[in-house]
N, C-alpha and C. Protein backbone atom coordinates (compact mmCIF):
# COMPACT_ATOMS: atom_id res chain seq x y z
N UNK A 1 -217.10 170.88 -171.91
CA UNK A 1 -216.26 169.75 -171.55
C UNK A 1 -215.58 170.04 -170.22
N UNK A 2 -215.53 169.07 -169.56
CA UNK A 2 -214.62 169.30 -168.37
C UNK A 2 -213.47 169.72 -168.35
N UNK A 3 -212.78 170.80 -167.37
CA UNK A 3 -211.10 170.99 -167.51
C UNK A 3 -210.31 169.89 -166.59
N UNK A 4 -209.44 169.35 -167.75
CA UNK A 4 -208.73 168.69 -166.58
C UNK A 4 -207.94 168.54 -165.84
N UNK A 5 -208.21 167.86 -164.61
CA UNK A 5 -207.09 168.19 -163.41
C UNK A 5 -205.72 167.22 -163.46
N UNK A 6 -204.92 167.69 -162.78
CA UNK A 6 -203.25 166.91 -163.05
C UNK A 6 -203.66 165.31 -162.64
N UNK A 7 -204.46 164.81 -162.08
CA UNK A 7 -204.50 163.39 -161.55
C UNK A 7 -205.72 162.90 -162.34
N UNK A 8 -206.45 163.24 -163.42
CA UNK A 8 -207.19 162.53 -164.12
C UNK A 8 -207.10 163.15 -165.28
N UNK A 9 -207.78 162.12 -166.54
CA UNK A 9 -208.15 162.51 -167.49
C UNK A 9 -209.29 162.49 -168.32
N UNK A 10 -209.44 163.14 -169.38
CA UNK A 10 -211.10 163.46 -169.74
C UNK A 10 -211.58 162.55 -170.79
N UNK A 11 -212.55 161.43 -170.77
CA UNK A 11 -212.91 160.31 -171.92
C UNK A 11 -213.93 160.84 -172.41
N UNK A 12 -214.51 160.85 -173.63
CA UNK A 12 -215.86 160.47 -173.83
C UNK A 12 -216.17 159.23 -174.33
N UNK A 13 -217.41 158.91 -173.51
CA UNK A 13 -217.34 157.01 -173.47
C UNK A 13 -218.80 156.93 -173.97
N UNK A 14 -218.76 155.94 -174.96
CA UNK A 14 -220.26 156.04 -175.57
C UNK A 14 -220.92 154.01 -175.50
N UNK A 15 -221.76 154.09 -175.31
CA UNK A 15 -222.21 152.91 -175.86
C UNK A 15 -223.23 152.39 -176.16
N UNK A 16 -223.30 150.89 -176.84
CA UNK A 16 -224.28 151.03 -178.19
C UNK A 16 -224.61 149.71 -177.85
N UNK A 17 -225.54 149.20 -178.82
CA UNK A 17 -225.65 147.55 -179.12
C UNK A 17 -226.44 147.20 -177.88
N UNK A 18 -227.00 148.10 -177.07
CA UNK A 18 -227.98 147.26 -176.04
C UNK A 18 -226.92 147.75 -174.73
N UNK A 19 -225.56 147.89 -174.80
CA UNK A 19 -224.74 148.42 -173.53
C UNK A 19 -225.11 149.20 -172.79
N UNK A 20 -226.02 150.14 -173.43
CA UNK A 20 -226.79 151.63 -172.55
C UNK A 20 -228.04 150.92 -171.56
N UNK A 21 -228.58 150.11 -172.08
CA UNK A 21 -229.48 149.20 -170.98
C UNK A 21 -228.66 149.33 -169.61
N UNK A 22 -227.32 148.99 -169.71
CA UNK A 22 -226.90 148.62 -168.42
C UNK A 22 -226.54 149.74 -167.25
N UNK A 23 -226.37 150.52 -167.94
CA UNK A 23 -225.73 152.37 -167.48
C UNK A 23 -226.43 152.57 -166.51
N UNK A 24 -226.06 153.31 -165.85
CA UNK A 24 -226.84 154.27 -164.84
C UNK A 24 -228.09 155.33 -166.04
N UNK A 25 -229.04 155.38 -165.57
CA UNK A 25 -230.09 156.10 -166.39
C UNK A 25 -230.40 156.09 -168.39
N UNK A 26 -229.70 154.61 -167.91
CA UNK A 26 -229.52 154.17 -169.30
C UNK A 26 -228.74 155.10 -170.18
N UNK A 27 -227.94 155.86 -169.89
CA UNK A 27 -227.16 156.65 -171.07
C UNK A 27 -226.16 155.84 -171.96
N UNK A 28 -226.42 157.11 -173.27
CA UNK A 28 -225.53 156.27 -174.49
C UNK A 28 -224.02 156.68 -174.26
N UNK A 29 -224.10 158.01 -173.75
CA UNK A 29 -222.87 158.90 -174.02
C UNK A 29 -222.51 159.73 -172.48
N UNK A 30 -221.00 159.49 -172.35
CA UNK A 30 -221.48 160.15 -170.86
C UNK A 30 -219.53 160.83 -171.33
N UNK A 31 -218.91 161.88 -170.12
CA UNK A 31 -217.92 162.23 -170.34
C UNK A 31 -217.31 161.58 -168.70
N UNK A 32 -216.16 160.86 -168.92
CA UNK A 32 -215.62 160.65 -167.49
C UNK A 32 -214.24 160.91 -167.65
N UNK A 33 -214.18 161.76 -166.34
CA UNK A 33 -212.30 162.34 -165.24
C UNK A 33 -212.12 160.81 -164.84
N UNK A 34 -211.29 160.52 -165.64
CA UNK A 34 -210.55 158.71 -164.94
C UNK A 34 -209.33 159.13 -164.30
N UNK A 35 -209.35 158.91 -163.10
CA UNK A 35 -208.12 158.91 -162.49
C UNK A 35 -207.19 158.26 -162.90
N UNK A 36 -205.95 159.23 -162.57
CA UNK A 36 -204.63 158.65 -163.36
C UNK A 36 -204.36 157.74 -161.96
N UNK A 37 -203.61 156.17 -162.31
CA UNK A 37 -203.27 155.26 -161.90
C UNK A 37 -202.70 155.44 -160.70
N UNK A 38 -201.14 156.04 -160.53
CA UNK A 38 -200.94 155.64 -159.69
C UNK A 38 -199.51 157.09 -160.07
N UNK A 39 -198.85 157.36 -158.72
CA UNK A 39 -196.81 158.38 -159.23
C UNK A 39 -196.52 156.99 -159.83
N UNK A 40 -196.45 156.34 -159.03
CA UNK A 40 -195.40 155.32 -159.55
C UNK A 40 -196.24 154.98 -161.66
N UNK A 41 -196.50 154.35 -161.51
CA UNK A 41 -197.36 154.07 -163.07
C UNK A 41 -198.29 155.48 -163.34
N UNK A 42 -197.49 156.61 -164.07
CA UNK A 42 -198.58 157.99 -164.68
C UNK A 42 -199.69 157.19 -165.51
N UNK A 43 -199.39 155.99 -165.45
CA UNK A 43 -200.66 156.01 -167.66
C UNK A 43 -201.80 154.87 -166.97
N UNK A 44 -202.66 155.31 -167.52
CA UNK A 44 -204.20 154.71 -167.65
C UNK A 44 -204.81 154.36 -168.69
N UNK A 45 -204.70 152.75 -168.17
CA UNK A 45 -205.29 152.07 -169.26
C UNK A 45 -206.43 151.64 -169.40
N UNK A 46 -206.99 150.77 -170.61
CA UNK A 46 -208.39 150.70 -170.94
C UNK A 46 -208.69 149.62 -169.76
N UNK A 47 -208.10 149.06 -169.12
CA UNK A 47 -208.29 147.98 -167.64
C UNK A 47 -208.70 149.04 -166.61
N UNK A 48 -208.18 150.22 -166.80
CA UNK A 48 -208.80 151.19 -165.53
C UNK A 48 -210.09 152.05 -166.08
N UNK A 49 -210.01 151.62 -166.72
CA UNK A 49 -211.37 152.67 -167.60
C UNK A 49 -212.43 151.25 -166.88
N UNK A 50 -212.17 150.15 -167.75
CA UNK A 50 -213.24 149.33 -167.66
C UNK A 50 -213.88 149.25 -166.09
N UNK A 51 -212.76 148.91 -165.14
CA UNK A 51 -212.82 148.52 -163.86
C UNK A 51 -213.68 150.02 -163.45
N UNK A 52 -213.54 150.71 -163.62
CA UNK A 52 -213.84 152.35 -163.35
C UNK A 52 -215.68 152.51 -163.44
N UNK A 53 -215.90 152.00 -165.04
CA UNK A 53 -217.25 152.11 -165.67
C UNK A 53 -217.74 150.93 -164.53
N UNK A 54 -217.62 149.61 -164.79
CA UNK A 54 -218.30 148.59 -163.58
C UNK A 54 -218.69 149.51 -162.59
N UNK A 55 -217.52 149.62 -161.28
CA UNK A 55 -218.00 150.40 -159.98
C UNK A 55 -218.60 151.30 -159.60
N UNK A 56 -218.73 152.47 -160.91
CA UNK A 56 -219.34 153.51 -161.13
C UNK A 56 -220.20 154.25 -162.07
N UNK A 57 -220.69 152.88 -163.08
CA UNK A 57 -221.63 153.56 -164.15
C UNK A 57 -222.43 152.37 -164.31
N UNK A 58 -222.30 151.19 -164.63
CA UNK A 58 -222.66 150.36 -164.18
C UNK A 58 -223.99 150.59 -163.48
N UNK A 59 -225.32 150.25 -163.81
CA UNK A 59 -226.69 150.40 -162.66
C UNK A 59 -227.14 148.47 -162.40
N UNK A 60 -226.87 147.73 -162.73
CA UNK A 60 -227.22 146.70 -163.10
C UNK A 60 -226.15 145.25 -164.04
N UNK A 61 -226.78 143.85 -163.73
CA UNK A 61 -225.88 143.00 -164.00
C UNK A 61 -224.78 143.56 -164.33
N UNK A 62 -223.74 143.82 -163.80
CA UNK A 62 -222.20 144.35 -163.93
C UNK A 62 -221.37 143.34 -164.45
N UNK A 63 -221.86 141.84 -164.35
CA UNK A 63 -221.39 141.02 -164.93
C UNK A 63 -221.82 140.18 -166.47
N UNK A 64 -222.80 140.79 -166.94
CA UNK A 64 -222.70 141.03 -168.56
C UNK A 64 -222.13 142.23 -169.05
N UNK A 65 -221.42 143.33 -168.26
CA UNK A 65 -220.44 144.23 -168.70
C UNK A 65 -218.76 143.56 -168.71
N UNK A 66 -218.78 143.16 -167.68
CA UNK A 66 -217.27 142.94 -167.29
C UNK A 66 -217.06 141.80 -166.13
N UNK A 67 -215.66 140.97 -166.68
CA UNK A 67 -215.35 139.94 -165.74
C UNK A 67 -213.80 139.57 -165.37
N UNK A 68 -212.99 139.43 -164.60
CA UNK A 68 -211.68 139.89 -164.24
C UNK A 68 -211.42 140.75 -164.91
N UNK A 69 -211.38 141.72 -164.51
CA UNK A 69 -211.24 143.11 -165.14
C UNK A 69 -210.93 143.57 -166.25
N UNK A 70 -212.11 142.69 -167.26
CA UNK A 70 -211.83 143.09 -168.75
C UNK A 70 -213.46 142.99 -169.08
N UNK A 71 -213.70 143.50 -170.37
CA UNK A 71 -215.22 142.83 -170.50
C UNK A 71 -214.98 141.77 -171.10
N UNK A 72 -216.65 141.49 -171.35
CA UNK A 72 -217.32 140.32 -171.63
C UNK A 72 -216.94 139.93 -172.81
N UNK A 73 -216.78 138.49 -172.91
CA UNK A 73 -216.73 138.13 -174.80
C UNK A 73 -217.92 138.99 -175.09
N UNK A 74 -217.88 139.16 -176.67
CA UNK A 74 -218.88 139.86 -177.58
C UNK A 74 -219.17 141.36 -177.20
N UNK A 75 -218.07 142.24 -176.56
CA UNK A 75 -218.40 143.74 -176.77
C UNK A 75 -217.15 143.96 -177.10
N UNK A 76 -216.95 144.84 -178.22
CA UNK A 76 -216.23 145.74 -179.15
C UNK A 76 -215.65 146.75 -178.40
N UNK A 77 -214.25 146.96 -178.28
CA UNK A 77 -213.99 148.26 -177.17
C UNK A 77 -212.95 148.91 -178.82
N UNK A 78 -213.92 150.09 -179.37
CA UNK A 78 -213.09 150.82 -180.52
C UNK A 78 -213.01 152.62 -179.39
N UNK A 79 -211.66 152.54 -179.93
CA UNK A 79 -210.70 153.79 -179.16
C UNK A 79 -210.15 154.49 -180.30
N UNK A 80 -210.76 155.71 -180.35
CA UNK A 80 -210.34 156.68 -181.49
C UNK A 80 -210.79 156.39 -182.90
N UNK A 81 -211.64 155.11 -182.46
CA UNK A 81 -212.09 154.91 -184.23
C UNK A 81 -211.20 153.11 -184.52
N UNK A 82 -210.55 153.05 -183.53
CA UNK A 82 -209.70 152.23 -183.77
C UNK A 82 -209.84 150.85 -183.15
N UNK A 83 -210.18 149.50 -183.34
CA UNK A 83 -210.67 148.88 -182.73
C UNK A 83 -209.30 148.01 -181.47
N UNK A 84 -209.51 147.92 -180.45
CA UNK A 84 -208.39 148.12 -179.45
C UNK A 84 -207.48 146.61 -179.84
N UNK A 85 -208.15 145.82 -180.17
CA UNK A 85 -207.39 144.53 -180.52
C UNK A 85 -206.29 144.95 -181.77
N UNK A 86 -206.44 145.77 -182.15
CA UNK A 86 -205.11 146.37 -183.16
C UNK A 86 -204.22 147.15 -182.55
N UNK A 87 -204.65 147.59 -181.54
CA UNK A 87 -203.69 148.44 -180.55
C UNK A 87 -203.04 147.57 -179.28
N UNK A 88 -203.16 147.48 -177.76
CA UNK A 88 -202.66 146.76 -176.69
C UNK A 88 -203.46 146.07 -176.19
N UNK A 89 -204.74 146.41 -176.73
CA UNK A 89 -206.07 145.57 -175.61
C UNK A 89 -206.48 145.59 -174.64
N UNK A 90 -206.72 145.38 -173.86
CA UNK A 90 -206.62 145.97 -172.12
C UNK A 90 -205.79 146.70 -171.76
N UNK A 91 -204.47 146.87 -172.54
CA UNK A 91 -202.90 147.58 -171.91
C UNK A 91 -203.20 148.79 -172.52
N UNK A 92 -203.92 149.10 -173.61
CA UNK A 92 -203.61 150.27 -174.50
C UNK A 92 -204.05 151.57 -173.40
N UNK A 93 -203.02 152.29 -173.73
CA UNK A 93 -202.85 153.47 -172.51
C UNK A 93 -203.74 154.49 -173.34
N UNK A 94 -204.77 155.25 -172.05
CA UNK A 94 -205.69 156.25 -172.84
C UNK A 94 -204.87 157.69 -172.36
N UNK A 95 -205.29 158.50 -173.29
CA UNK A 95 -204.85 160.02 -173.08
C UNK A 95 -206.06 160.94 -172.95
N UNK A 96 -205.73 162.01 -172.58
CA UNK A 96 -206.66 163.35 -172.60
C UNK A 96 -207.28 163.09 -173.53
N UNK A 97 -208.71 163.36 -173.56
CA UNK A 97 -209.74 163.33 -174.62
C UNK A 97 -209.94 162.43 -175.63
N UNK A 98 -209.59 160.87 -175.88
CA UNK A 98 -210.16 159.75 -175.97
C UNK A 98 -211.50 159.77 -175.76
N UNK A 99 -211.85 159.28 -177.29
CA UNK A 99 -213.33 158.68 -178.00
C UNK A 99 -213.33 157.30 -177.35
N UNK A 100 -213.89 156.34 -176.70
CA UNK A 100 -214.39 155.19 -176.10
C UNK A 100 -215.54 154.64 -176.38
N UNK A 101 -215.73 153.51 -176.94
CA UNK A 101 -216.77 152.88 -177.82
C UNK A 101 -216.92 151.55 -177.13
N UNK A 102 -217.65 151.31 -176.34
CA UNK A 102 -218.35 149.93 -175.72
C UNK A 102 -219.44 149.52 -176.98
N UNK A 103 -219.32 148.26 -177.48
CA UNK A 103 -220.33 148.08 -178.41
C UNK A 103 -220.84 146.22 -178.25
N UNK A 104 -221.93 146.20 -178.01
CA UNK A 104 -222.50 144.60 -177.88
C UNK A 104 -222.66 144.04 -179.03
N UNK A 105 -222.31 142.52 -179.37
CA UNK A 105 -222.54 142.09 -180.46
C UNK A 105 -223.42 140.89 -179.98
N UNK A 106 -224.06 141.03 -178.97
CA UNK A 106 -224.71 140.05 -178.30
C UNK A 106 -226.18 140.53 -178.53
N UNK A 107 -226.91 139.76 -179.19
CA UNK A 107 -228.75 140.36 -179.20
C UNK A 107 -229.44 139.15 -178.82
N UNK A 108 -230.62 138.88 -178.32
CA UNK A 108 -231.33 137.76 -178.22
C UNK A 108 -232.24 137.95 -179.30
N UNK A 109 -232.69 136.51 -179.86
CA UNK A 109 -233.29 136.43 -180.91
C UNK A 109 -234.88 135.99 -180.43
């Protein structure tokens, strides 16, 4: 695992449901150093994660991942097991070593 440095922190970000199509080299599971926000604002939230994955993991349509800097209706963002709409939602602040779960509920028939 990566050690981490004072200005980022360490995710493991996985995803499922057809989401890995979109990845860089199609991966399911990748580990990312998300830079911490900002002195002024220390905490990083799942809006900087998302915005983060787009610009930089992202290989393709970036816009069936994400759109004003949230995703798409129909993907599942579960954090720690926990599905984020029970927590802050876009606001929910991530910490050191956060589980990250992108999941599509979108299939074509």
């Amino acid at each position: 695992m990566a050690e981490k440095s004072e200005n980022t922190i360490n995710l493991s970000v996985e995803f499922s449901g057809g989401m890995e199509l979109l990845m860089k080299d199609k991966m399911r599971k990748t580990q990312i150093d998300l830079p911490v926000s900002s002195q002024q604002q220390p905490t990083t939230t799942v809006r900087d994660l998302i915005i983060y994955i787009r610009d930089n993991v992202v290989a393709e349509k970036k816009e069936l991942f994400s759109k004003d800097d949230t995703v798409c209706p129909g993907i599942l963002v579960i954090i720690n097991e926990i599905d984020w709409e029970v927590e802050d939602g876009i606001d929910t602040v991530l910490n050191n070593n956060d589980n990250v779960l992108f999941i599509s509920t979108l299939h074509g028939g």
